[in-house]
N, C-alpha and C. Protein backbone atom coordinates (compact mmCIF):
# COMPACT_ATOMS: atom_id res chain seq x y z
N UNK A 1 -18.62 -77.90 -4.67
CA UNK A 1 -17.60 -77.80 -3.66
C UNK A 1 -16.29 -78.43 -4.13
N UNK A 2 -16.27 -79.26 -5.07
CA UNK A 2 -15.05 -80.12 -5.22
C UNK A 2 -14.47 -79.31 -6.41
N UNK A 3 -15.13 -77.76 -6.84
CA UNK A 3 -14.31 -77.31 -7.52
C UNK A 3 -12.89 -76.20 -6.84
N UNK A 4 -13.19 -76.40 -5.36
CA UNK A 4 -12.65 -75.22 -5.13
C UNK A 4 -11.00 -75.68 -5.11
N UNK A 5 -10.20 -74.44 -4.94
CA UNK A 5 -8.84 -75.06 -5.36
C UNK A 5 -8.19 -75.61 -4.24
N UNK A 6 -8.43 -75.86 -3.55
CA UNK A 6 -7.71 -76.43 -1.90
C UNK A 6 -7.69 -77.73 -2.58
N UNK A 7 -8.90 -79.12 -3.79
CA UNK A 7 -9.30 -79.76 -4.21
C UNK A 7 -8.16 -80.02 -5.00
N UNK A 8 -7.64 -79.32 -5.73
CA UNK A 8 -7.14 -79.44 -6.88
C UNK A 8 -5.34 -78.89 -6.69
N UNK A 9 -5.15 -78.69 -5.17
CA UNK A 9 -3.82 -78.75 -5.11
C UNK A 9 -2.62 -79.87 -4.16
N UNK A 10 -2.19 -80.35 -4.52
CA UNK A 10 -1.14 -81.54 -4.46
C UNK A 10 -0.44 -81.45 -2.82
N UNK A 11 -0.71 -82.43 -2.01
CA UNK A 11 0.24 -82.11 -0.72
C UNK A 11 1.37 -82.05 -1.32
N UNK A 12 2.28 -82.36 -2.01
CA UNK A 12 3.61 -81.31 -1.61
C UNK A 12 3.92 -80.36 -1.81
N UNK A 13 2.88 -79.31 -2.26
CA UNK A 13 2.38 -78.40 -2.57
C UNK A 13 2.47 -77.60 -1.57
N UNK A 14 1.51 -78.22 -0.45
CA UNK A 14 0.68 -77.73 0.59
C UNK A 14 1.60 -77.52 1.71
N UNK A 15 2.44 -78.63 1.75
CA UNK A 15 3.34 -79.11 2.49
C UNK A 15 4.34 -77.80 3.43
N UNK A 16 5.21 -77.50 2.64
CA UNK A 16 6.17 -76.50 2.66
C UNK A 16 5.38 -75.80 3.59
N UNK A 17 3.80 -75.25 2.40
CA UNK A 17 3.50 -73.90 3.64
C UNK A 17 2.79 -74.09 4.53
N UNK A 18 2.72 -75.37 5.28
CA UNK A 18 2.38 -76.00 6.39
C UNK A 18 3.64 -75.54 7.46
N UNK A 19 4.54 -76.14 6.95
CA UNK A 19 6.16 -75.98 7.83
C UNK A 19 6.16 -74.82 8.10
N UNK A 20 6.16 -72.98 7.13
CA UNK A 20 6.26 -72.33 7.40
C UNK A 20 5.73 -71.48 8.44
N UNK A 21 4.23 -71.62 8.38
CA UNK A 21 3.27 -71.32 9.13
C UNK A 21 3.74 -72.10 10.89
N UNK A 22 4.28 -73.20 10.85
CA UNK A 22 4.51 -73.86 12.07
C UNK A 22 6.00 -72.95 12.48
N UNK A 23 6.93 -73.22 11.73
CA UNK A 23 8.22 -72.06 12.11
C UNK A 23 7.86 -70.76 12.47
N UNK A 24 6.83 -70.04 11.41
CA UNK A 24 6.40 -69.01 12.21
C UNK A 24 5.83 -69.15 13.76
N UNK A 25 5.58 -69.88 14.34
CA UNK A 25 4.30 -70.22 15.52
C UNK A 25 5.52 -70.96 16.62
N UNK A 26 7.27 -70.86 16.12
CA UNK A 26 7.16 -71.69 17.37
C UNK A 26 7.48 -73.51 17.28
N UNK A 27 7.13 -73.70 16.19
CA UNK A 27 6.88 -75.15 16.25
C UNK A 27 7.85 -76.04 15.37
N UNK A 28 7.76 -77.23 15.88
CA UNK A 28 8.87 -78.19 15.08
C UNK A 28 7.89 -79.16 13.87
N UNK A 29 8.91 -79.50 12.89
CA UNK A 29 8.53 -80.49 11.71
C UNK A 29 7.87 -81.69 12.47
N UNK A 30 8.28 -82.05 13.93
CA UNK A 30 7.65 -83.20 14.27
C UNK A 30 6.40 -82.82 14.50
N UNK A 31 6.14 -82.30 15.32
CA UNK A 31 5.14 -81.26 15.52
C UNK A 31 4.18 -81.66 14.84
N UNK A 32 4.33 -80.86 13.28
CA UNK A 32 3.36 -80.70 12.18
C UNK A 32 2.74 -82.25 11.45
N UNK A 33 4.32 -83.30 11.41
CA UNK A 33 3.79 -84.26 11.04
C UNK A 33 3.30 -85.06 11.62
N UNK A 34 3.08 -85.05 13.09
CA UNK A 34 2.13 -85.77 13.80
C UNK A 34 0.58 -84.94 13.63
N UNK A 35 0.55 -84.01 13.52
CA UNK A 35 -0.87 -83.56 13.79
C UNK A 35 -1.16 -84.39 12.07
N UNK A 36 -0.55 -83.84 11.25
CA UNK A 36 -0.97 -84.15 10.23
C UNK A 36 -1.26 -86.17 9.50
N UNK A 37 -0.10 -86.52 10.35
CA UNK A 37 -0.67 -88.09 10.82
C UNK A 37 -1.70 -88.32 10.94
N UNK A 38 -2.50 -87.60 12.40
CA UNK A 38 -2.89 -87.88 12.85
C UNK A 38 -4.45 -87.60 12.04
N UNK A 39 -4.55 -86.21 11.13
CA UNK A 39 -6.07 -85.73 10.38
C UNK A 39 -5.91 -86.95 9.24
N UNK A 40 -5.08 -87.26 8.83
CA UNK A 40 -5.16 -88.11 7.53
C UNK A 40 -4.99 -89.66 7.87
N UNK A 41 -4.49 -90.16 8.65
CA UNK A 41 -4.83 -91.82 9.12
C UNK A 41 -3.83 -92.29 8.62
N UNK A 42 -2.54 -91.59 8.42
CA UNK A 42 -0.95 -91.89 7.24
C UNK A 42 -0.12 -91.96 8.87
N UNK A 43 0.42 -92.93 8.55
CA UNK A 43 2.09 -92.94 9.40
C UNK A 43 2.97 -92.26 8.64
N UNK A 44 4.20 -92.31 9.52
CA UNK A 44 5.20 -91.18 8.82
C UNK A 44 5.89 -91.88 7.77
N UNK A 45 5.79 -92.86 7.51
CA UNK A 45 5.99 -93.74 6.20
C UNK A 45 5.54 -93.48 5.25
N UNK A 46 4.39 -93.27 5.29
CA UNK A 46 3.32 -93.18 3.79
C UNK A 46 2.86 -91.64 3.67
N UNK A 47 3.61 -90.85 4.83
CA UNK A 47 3.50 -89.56 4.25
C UNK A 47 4.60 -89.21 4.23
């Protein structure tokens, strides 16, 4: 399982097409970085 590539790619990577997917839908950067706060246990400092 830890070969698959979701594993092996870099959040700021990921990042961007997080935002996009949320712009598509409607949604704001705050939005995204609270949910995403919130799955990873990061304040908006350390992410």
């Amino acid at each position: 399982m830890n070969n698959h590539r979701i594993f092996k790619m870099k959040f700021s990577g990921v990042y961007p097409l997080y935002m996009q997917k949320a712009e598509r839908k409607n949604r704001t950067k705050e939005e995204v970085d609270q949910i995403i706060c919130w799955l990873t246990g990061y304040d908006l400092v350390e992410l």
